[in-house]
C-alpha atoms as a PDB file:
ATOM      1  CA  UNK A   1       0.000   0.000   0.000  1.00  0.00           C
ATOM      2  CA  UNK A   2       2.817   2.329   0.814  1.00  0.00           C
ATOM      3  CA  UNK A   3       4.522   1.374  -2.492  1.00  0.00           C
ATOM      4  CA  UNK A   4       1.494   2.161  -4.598  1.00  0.00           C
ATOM      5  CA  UNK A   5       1.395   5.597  -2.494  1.00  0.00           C
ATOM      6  CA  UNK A   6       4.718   6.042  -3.425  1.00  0.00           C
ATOM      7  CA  UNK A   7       4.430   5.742  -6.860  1.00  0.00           C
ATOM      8  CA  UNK A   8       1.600   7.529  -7.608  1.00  0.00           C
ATOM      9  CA  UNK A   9       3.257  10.519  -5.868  1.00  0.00           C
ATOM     10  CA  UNK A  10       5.998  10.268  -8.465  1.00  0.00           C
ATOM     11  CA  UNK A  11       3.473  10.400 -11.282  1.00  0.00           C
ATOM     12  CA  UNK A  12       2.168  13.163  -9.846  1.00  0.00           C
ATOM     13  CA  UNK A  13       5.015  14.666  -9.496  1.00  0.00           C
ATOM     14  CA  UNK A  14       6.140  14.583 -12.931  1.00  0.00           C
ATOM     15  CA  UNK A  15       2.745  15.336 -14.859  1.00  0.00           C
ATOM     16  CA  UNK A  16       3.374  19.027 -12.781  1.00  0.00           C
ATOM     17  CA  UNK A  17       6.993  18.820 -14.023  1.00  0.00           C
ATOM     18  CA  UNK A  18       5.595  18.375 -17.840  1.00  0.00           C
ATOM     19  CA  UNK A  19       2.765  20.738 -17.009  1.00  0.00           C
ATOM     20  CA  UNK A  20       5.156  23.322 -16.078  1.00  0.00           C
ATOM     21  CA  UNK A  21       7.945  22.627 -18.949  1.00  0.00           C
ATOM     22  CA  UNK A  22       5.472  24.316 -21.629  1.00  0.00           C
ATOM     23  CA  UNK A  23       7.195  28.021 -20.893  1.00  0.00           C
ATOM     24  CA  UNK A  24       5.634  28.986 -23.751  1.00  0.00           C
ATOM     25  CA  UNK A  25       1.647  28.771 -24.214  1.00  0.00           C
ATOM     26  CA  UNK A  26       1.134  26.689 -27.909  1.00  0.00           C
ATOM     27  CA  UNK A  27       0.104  29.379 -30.502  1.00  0.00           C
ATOM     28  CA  UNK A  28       1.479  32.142 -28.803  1.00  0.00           C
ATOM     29  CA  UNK A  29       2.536  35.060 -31.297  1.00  0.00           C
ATOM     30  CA  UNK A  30       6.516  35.512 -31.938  1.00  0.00           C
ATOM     31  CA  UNK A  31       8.470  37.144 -34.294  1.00  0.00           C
ATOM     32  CA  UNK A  32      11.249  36.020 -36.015  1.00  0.00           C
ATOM     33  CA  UNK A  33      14.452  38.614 -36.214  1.00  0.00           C
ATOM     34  CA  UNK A  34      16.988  38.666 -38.211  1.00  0.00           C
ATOM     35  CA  UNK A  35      20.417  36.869 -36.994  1.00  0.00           C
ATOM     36  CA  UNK A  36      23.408  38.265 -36.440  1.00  0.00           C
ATOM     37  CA  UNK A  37      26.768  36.807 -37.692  1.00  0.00           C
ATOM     38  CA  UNK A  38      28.959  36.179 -34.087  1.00  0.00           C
ATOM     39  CA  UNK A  39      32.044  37.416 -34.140  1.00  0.00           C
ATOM     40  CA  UNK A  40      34.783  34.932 -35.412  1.00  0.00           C
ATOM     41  CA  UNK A  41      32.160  33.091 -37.161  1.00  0.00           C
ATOM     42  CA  UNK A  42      33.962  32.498 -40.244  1.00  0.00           C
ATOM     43  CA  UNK A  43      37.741  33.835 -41.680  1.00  0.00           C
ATOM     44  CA  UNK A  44      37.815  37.352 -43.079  1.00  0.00           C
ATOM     45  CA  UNK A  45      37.899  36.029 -46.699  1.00  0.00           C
ATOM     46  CA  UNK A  46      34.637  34.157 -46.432  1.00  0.00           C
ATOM     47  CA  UNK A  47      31.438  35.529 -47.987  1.00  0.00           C
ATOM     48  CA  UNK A  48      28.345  34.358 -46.303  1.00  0.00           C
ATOM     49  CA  UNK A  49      26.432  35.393 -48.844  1.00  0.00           C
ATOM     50  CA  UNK A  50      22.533  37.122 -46.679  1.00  0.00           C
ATOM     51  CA  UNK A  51      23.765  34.477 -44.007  1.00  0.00           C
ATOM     52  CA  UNK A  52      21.778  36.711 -41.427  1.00  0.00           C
ATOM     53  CA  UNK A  53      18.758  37.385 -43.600  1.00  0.00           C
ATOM     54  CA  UNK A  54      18.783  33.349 -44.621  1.00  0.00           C
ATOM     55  CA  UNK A  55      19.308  31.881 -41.070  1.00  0.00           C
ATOM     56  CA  UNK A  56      16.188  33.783 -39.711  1.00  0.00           C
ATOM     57  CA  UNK A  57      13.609  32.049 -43.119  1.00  0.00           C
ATOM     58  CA  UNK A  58      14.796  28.916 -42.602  1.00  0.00           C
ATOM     59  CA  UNK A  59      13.984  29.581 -38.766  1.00  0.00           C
ATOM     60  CA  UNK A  60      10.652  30.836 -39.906  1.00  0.00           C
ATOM     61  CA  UNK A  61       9.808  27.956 -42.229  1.00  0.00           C
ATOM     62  CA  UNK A  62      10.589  25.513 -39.758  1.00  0.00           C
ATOM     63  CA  UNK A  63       8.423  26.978 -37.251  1.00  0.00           C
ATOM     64  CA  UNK A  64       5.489  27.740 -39.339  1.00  0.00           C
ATOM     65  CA  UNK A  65       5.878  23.142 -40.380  1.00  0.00           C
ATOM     66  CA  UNK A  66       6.296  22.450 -36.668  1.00  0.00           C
ATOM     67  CA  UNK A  67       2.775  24.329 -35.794  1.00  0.00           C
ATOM     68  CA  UNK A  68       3.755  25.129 -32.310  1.00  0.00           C
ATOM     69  CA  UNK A  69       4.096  29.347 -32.569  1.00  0.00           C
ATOM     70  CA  UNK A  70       2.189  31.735 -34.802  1.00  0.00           C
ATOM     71  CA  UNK A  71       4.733  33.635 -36.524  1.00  0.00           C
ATOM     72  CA  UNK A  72       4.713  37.455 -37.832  1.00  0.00           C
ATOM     73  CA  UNK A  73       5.085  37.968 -41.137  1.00  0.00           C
ATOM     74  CA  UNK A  74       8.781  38.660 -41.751  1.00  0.00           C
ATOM     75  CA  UNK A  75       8.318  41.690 -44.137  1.00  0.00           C
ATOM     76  CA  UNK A  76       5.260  43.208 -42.253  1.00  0.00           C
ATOM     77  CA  UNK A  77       8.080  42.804 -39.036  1.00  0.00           C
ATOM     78  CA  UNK A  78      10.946  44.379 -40.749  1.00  0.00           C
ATOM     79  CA  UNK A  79       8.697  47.137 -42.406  1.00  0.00           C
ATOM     80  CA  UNK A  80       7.558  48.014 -38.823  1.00  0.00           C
ATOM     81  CA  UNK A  81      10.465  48.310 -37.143  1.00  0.00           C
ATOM     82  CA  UNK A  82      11.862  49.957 -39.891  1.00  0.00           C
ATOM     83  CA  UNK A  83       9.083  52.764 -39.652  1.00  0.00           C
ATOM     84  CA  UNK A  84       9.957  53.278 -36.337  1.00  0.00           C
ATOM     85  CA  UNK A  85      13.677  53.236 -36.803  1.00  0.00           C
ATOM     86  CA  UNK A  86      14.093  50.155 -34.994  1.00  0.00           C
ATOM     87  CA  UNK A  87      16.707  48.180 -37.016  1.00  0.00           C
ATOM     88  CA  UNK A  88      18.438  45.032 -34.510  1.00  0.00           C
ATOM     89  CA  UNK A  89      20.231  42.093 -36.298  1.00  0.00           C
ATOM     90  CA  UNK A  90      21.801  39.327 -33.900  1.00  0.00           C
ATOM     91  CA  UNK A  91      22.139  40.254 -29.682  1.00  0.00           C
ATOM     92  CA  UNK A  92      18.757  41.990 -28.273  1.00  0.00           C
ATOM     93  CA  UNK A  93      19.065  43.536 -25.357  1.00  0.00           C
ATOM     94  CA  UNK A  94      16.292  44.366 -22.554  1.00  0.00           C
ATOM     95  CA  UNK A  95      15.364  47.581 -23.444  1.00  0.00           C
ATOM     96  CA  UNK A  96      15.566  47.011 -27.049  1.00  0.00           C
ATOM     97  CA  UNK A  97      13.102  44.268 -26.853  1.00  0.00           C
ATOM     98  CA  UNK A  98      10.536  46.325 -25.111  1.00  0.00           C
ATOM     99  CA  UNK A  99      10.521  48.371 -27.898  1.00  0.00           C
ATOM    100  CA  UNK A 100      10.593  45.781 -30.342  1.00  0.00           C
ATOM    101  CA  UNK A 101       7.154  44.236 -28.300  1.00  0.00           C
ATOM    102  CA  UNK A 102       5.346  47.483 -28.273  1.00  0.00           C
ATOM    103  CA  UNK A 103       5.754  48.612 -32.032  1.00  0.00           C
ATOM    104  CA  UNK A 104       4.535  44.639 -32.979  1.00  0.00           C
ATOM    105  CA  UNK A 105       2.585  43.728 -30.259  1.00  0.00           C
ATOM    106  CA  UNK A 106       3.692  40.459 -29.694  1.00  0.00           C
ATOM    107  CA  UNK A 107       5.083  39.019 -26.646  1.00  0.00           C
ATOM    108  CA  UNK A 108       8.272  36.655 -27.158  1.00  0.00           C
ATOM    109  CA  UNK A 109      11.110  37.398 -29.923  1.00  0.00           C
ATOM    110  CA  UNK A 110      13.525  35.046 -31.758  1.00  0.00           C
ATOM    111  CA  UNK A 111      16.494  35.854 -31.970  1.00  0.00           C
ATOM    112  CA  UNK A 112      20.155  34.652 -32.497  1.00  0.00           C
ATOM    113  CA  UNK A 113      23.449  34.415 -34.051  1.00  0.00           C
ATOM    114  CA  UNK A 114      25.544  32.154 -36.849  1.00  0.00           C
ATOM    115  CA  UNK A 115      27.887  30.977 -34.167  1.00  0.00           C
ATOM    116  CA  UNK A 116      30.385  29.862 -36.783  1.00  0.00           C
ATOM    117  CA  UNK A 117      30.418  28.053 -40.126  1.00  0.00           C
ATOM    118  CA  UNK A 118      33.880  25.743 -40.153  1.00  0.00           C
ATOM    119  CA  UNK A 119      35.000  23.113 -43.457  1.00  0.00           C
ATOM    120  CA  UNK A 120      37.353  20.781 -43.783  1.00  0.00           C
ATOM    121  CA  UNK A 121      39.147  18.998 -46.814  1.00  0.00           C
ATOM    122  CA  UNK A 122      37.775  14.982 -46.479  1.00  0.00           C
ATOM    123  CA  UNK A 123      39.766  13.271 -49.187  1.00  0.00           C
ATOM    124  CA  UNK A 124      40.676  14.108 -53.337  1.00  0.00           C
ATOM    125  CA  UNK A 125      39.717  12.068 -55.777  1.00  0.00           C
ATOM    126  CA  UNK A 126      40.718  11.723 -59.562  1.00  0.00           C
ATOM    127  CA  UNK A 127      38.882  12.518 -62.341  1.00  0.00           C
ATOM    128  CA  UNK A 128      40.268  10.086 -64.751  1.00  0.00           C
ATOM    129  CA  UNK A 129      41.057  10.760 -68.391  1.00  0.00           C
ATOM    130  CA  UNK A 130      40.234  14.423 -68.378  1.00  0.00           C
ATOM    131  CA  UNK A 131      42.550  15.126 -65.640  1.00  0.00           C
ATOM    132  CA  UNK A 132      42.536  16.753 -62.681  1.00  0.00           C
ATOM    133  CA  UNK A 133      41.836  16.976 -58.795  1.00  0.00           C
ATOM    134  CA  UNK A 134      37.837  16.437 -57.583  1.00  0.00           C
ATOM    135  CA  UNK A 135      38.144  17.883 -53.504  1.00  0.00           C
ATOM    136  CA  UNK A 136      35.345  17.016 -50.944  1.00  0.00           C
ATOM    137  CA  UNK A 137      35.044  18.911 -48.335  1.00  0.00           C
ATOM    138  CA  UNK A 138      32.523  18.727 -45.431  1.00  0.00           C
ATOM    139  CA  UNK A 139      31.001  22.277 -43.943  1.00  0.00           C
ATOM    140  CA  UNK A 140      29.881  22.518 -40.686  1.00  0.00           C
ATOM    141  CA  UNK A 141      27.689  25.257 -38.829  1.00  0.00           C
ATOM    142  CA  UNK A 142      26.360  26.231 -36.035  1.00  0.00           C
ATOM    143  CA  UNK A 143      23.106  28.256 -35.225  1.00  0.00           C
ATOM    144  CA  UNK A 144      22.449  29.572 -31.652  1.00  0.00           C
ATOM    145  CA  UNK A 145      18.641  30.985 -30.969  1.00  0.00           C
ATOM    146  CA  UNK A 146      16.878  32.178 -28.101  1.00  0.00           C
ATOM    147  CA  UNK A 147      13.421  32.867 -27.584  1.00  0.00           C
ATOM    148  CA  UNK A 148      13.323  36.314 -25.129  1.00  0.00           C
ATOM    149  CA  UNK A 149      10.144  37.572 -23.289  1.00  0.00           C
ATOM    150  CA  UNK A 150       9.531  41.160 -24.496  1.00  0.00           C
ATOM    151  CA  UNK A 151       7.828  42.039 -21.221  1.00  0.00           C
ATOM    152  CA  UNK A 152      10.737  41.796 -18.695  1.00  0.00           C
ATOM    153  CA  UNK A 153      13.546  40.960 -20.996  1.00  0.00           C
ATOM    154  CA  UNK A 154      14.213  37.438 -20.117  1.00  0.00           C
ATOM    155  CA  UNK A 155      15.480  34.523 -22.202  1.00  0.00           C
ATOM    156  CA  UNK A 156      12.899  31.221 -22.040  1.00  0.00           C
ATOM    157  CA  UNK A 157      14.954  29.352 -24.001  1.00  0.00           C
ATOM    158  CA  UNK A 158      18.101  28.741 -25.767  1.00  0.00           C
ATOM    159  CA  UNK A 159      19.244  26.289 -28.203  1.00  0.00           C
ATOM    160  CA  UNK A 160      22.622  25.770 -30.260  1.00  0.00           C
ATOM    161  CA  UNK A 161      21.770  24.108 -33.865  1.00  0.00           C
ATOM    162  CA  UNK A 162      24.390  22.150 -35.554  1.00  0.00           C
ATOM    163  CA  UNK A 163      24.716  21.470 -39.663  1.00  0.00           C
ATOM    164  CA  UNK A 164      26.537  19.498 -41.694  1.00  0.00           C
ATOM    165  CA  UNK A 165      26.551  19.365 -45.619  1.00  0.00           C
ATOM    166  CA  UNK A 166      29.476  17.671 -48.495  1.00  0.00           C
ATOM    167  CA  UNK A 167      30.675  20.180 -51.017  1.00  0.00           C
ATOM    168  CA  UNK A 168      33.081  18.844 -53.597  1.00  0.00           C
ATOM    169  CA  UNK A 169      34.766  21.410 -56.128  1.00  0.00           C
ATOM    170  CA  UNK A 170      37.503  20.556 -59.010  1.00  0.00           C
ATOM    171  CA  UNK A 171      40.975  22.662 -59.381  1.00  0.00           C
ATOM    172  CA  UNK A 172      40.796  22.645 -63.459  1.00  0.00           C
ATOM    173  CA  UNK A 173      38.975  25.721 -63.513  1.00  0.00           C
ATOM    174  CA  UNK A 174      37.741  28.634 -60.987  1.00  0.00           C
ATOM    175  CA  UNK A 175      34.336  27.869 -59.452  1.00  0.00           C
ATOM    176  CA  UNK A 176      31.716  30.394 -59.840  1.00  0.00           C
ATOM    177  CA  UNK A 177      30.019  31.197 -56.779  1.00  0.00           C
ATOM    178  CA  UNK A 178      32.297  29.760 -54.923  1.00  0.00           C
ATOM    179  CA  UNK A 179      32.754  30.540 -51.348  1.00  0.00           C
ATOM    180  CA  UNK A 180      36.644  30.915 -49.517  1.00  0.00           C
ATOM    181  CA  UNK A 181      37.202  29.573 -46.216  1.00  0.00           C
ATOM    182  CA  UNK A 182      41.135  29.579 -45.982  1.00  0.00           C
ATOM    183  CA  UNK A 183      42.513  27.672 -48.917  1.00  0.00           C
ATOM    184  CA  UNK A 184      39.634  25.729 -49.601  1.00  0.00           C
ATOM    185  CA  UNK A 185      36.662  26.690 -52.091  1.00  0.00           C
ATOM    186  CA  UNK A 186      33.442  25.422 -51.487  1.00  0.00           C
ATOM    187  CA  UNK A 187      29.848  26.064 -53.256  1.00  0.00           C
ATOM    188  CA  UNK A 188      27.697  28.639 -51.690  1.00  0.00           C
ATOM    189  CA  UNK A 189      24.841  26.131 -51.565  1.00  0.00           C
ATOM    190  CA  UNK A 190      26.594  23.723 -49.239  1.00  0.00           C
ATOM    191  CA  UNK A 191      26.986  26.640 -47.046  1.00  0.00           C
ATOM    192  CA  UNK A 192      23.425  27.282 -46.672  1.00  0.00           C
ATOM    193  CA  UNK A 193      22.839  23.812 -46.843  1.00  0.00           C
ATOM    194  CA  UNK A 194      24.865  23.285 -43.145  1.00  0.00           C
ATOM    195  CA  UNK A 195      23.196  26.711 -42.066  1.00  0.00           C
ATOM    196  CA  UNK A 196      19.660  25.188 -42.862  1.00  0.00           C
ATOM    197  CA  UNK A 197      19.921  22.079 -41.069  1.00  0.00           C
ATOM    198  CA  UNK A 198      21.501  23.679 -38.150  1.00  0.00           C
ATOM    199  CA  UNK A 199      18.756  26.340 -37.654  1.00  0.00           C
ATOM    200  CA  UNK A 200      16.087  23.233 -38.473  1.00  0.00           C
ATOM    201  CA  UNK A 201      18.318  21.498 -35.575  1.00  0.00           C
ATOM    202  CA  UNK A 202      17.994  24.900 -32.772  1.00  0.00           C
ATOM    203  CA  UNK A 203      14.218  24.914 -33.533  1.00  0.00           C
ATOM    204  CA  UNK A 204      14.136  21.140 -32.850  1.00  0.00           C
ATOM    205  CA  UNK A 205      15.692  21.178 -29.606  1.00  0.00           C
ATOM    206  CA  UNK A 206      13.711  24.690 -28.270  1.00  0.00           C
ATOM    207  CA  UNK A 207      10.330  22.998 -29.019  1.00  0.00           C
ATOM    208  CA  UNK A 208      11.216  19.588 -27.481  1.00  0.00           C
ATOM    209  CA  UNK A 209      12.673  21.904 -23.915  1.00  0.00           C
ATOM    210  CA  UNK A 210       9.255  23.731 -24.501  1.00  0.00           C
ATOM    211  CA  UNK A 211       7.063  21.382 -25.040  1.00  0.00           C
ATOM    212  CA  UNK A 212       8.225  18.077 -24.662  1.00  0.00           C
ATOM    213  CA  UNK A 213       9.259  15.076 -28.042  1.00  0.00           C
ATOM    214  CA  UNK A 214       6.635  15.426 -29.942  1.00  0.00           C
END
Protein backbone atom coordinates (compact mmCIF):
# COMPACT_ATOMS: atom_id res chain seq x y z
CA UNK A 1 0.00 0.00 0.00
CA UNK A 2 2.82 2.33 0.81
CA UNK A 3 4.52 1.37 -2.49
CA UNK A 4 1.49 2.16 -4.60
CA UNK A 5 1.39 5.60 -2.49
CA UNK A 6 4.72 6.04 -3.42
CA UNK A 7 4.43 5.74 -6.86
CA UNK A 8 1.60 7.53 -7.61
CA UNK A 9 3.26 10.52 -5.87
CA UNK A 10 6.00 10.27 -8.46
CA UNK A 11 3.47 10.40 -11.28
CA UNK A 12 2.17 13.16 -9.85
CA UNK A 13 5.02 14.67 -9.50
CA UNK A 14 6.14 14.58 -12.93
CA UNK A 15 2.74 15.34 -14.86
CA UNK A 16 3.37 19.03 -12.78
CA UNK A 17 6.99 18.82 -14.02
CA UNK A 18 5.60 18.38 -17.84
CA UNK A 19 2.76 20.74 -17.01
CA UNK A 20 5.16 23.32 -16.08
CA UNK A 21 7.94 22.63 -18.95
CA UNK A 22 5.47 24.32 -21.63
CA UNK A 23 7.19 28.02 -20.89
CA UNK A 24 5.63 28.99 -23.75
CA UNK A 25 1.65 28.77 -24.21
CA UNK A 26 1.13 26.69 -27.91
CA UNK A 27 0.10 29.38 -30.50
CA UNK A 28 1.48 32.14 -28.80
CA UNK A 29 2.54 35.06 -31.30
CA UNK A 30 6.52 35.51 -31.94
CA UNK A 31 8.47 37.14 -34.29
CA UNK A 32 11.25 36.02 -36.02
CA UNK A 33 14.45 38.61 -36.21
CA UNK A 34 16.99 38.67 -38.21
CA UNK A 35 20.42 36.87 -36.99
CA UNK A 36 23.41 38.26 -36.44
CA UNK A 37 26.77 36.81 -37.69
CA UNK A 38 28.96 36.18 -34.09
CA UNK A 39 32.04 37.42 -34.14
CA UNK A 40 34.78 34.93 -35.41
CA UNK A 41 32.16 33.09 -37.16
CA UNK A 42 33.96 32.50 -40.24
CA UNK A 43 37.74 33.84 -41.68
CA UNK A 44 37.82 37.35 -43.08
CA UNK A 45 37.90 36.03 -46.70
CA UNK A 46 34.64 34.16 -46.43
CA UNK A 47 31.44 35.53 -47.99
CA UNK A 48 28.34 34.36 -46.30
CA UNK A 49 26.43 35.39 -48.84
CA UNK A 50 22.53 37.12 -46.68
CA UNK A 51 23.76 34.48 -44.01
CA UNK A 52 21.78 36.71 -41.43
CA UNK A 53 18.76 37.39 -43.60
CA UNK A 54 18.78 33.35 -44.62
CA UNK A 55 19.31 31.88 -41.07
CA UNK A 56 16.19 33.78 -39.71
CA UNK A 57 13.61 32.05 -43.12
CA UNK A 58 14.80 28.92 -42.60
CA UNK A 59 13.98 29.58 -38.77
CA UNK A 60 10.65 30.84 -39.91
CA UNK A 61 9.81 27.96 -42.23
CA UNK A 62 10.59 25.51 -39.76
CA UNK A 63 8.42 26.98 -37.25
CA UNK A 64 5.49 27.74 -39.34
CA UNK A 65 5.88 23.14 -40.38
CA UNK A 66 6.30 22.45 -36.67
CA UNK A 67 2.78 24.33 -35.79
CA UNK A 68 3.75 25.13 -32.31
CA UNK A 69 4.10 29.35 -32.57
CA UNK A 70 2.19 31.74 -34.80
CA UNK A 71 4.73 33.63 -36.52
CA UNK A 72 4.71 37.46 -37.83
CA UNK A 73 5.08 37.97 -41.14
CA UNK A 74 8.78 38.66 -41.75
CA UNK A 75 8.32 41.69 -44.14
CA UNK A 76 5.26 43.21 -42.25
CA UNK A 77 8.08 42.80 -39.04
CA UNK A 78 10.95 44.38 -40.75
CA UNK A 79 8.70 47.14 -42.41
CA UNK A 80 7.56 48.01 -38.82
CA UNK A 81 10.46 48.31 -37.14
CA UNK A 82 11.86 49.96 -39.89
CA UNK A 83 9.08 52.76 -39.65
CA UNK A 84 9.96 53.28 -36.34
CA UNK A 85 13.68 53.24 -36.80
CA UNK A 86 14.09 50.15 -34.99
CA UNK A 87 16.71 48.18 -37.02
CA UNK A 88 18.44 45.03 -34.51
CA UNK A 89 20.23 42.09 -36.30
CA UNK A 90 21.80 39.33 -33.90
CA UNK A 91 22.14 40.25 -29.68
CA UNK A 92 18.76 41.99 -28.27
CA UNK A 93 19.06 43.54 -25.36
CA UNK A 94 16.29 44.37 -22.55
CA UNK A 95 15.36 47.58 -23.44
CA UNK A 96 15.57 47.01 -27.05
CA UNK A 97 13.10 44.27 -26.85
CA UNK A 98 10.54 46.32 -25.11
CA UNK A 99 10.52 48.37 -27.90
CA UNK A 100 10.59 45.78 -30.34
CA UNK A 101 7.15 44.24 -28.30
CA UNK A 102 5.35 47.48 -28.27
CA UNK A 103 5.75 48.61 -32.03
CA UNK A 104 4.53 44.64 -32.98
CA UNK A 105 2.58 43.73 -30.26
CA UNK A 106 3.69 40.46 -29.69
CA UNK A 107 5.08 39.02 -26.65
CA UNK A 108 8.27 36.65 -27.16
CA UNK A 109 11.11 37.40 -29.92
CA UNK A 110 13.52 35.05 -31.76
CA UNK A 111 16.49 35.85 -31.97
CA UNK A 112 20.16 34.65 -32.50
CA UNK A 113 23.45 34.42 -34.05
CA UNK A 114 25.54 32.15 -36.85
CA UNK A 115 27.89 30.98 -34.17
CA UNK A 116 30.39 29.86 -36.78
CA UNK A 117 30.42 28.05 -40.13
CA UNK A 118 33.88 25.74 -40.15
CA UNK A 119 35.00 23.11 -43.46
CA UNK A 120 37.35 20.78 -43.78
CA UNK A 121 39.15 19.00 -46.81
CA UNK A 122 37.78 14.98 -46.48
CA UNK A 123 39.77 13.27 -49.19
CA UNK A 124 40.68 14.11 -53.34
CA UNK A 125 39.72 12.07 -55.78
CA UNK A 126 40.72 11.72 -59.56
CA UNK A 127 38.88 12.52 -62.34
CA UNK A 128 40.27 10.09 -64.75
CA UNK A 129 41.06 10.76 -68.39
CA UNK A 130 40.23 14.42 -68.38
CA UNK A 131 42.55 15.13 -65.64
CA UNK A 132 42.54 16.75 -62.68
CA UNK A 133 41.84 16.98 -58.80
CA UNK A 134 37.84 16.44 -57.58
CA UNK A 135 38.14 17.88 -53.50
CA UNK A 136 35.34 17.02 -50.94
CA UNK A 137 35.04 18.91 -48.33
CA UNK A 138 32.52 18.73 -45.43
CA UNK A 139 31.00 22.28 -43.94
CA UNK A 140 29.88 22.52 -40.69
CA UNK A 141 27.69 25.26 -38.83
CA UNK A 142 26.36 26.23 -36.03
CA UNK A 143 23.11 28.26 -35.22
CA UNK A 144 22.45 29.57 -31.65
CA UNK A 145 18.64 30.99 -30.97
CA UNK A 146 16.88 32.18 -28.10
CA UNK A 147 13.42 32.87 -27.58
CA UNK A 148 13.32 36.31 -25.13
CA UNK A 149 10.14 37.57 -23.29
CA UNK A 150 9.53 41.16 -24.50
CA UNK A 151 7.83 42.04 -21.22
CA UNK A 152 10.74 41.80 -18.70
CA UNK A 153 13.55 40.96 -21.00
CA UNK A 154 14.21 37.44 -20.12
CA UNK A 155 15.48 34.52 -22.20
CA UNK A 156 12.90 31.22 -22.04
CA UNK A 157 14.95 29.35 -24.00
CA UNK A 158 18.10 28.74 -25.77
CA UNK A 159 19.24 26.29 -28.20
CA UNK A 160 22.62 25.77 -30.26
CA UNK A 161 21.77 24.11 -33.86
CA UNK A 162 24.39 22.15 -35.55
CA UNK A 163 24.72 21.47 -39.66
CA UNK A 164 26.54 19.50 -41.69
CA UNK A 165 26.55 19.36 -45.62
CA UNK A 166 29.48 17.67 -48.49
CA UNK A 167 30.68 20.18 -51.02
CA UNK A 168 33.08 18.84 -53.60
CA UNK A 169 34.77 21.41 -56.13
CA UNK A 170 37.50 20.56 -59.01
CA UNK A 171 40.97 22.66 -59.38
CA UNK A 172 40.80 22.64 -63.46
CA UNK A 173 38.98 25.72 -63.51
CA UNK A 174 37.74 28.63 -60.99
CA UNK A 175 34.34 27.87 -59.45
CA UNK A 176 31.72 30.39 -59.84
CA UNK A 177 30.02 31.20 -56.78
CA UNK A 178 32.30 29.76 -54.92
CA UNK A 179 32.75 30.54 -51.35
CA UNK A 180 36.64 30.92 -49.52
CA UNK A 181 37.20 29.57 -46.22
CA UNK A 182 41.14 29.58 -45.98
CA UNK A 183 42.51 27.67 -48.92
CA UNK A 184 39.63 25.73 -49.60
CA UNK A 185 36.66 26.69 -52.09
CA UNK A 186 33.44 25.42 -51.49
CA UNK A 187 29.85 26.06 -53.26
CA UNK A 188 27.70 28.64 -51.69
CA UNK A 189 24.84 26.13 -51.57
CA UNK A 190 26.59 23.72 -49.24
CA UNK A 191 26.99 26.64 -47.05
CA UNK A 192 23.43 27.28 -46.67
CA UNK A 193 22.84 23.81 -46.84
CA UNK A 194 24.86 23.29 -43.15
CA UNK A 195 23.20 26.71 -42.07
CA UNK A 196 19.66 25.19 -42.86
CA UNK A 197 19.92 22.08 -41.07
CA UNK A 198 21.50 23.68 -38.15
CA UNK A 199 18.76 26.34 -37.65
CA UNK A 200 16.09 23.23 -38.47
CA UNK A 201 18.32 21.50 -35.57
CA UNK A 202 17.99 24.90 -32.77
CA UNK A 203 14.22 24.91 -33.53
CA UNK A 204 14.14 21.14 -32.85
CA UNK A 205 15.69 21.18 -29.61
CA UNK A 206 13.71 24.69 -28.27
CA UNK A 207 10.33 23.00 -29.02
CA UNK A 208 11.22 19.59 -27.48
CA UNK A 209 12.67 21.90 -23.91
CA UNK A 210 9.25 23.73 -24.50
CA UNK A 211 7.06 21.38 -25.04
CA UNK A 212 8.23 18.08 -24.66
CA UNK A 213 9.26 15.08 -28.04
CA UNK A 214 6.63 15.43 -29.94
Amino acid sequence: MLKSFFLITVLVFFNCLRADAALIEKNAVVAVMDFGTHAGAASSDVALANAEGTTSEYVITKLINDGKLVVMDKENVRSQLEANNVKLVGLIDPDSAKVIGSVLHCQYIIYGNVNDVSVSNTGTKMLGPIGGDVNVCTVKSHVIARIMNVADGTIVMAAKGEGVSKSSYTDLHTLKGGIRIGTVTVTQESVHNALQKAAFNAVDILTQRLYGQK
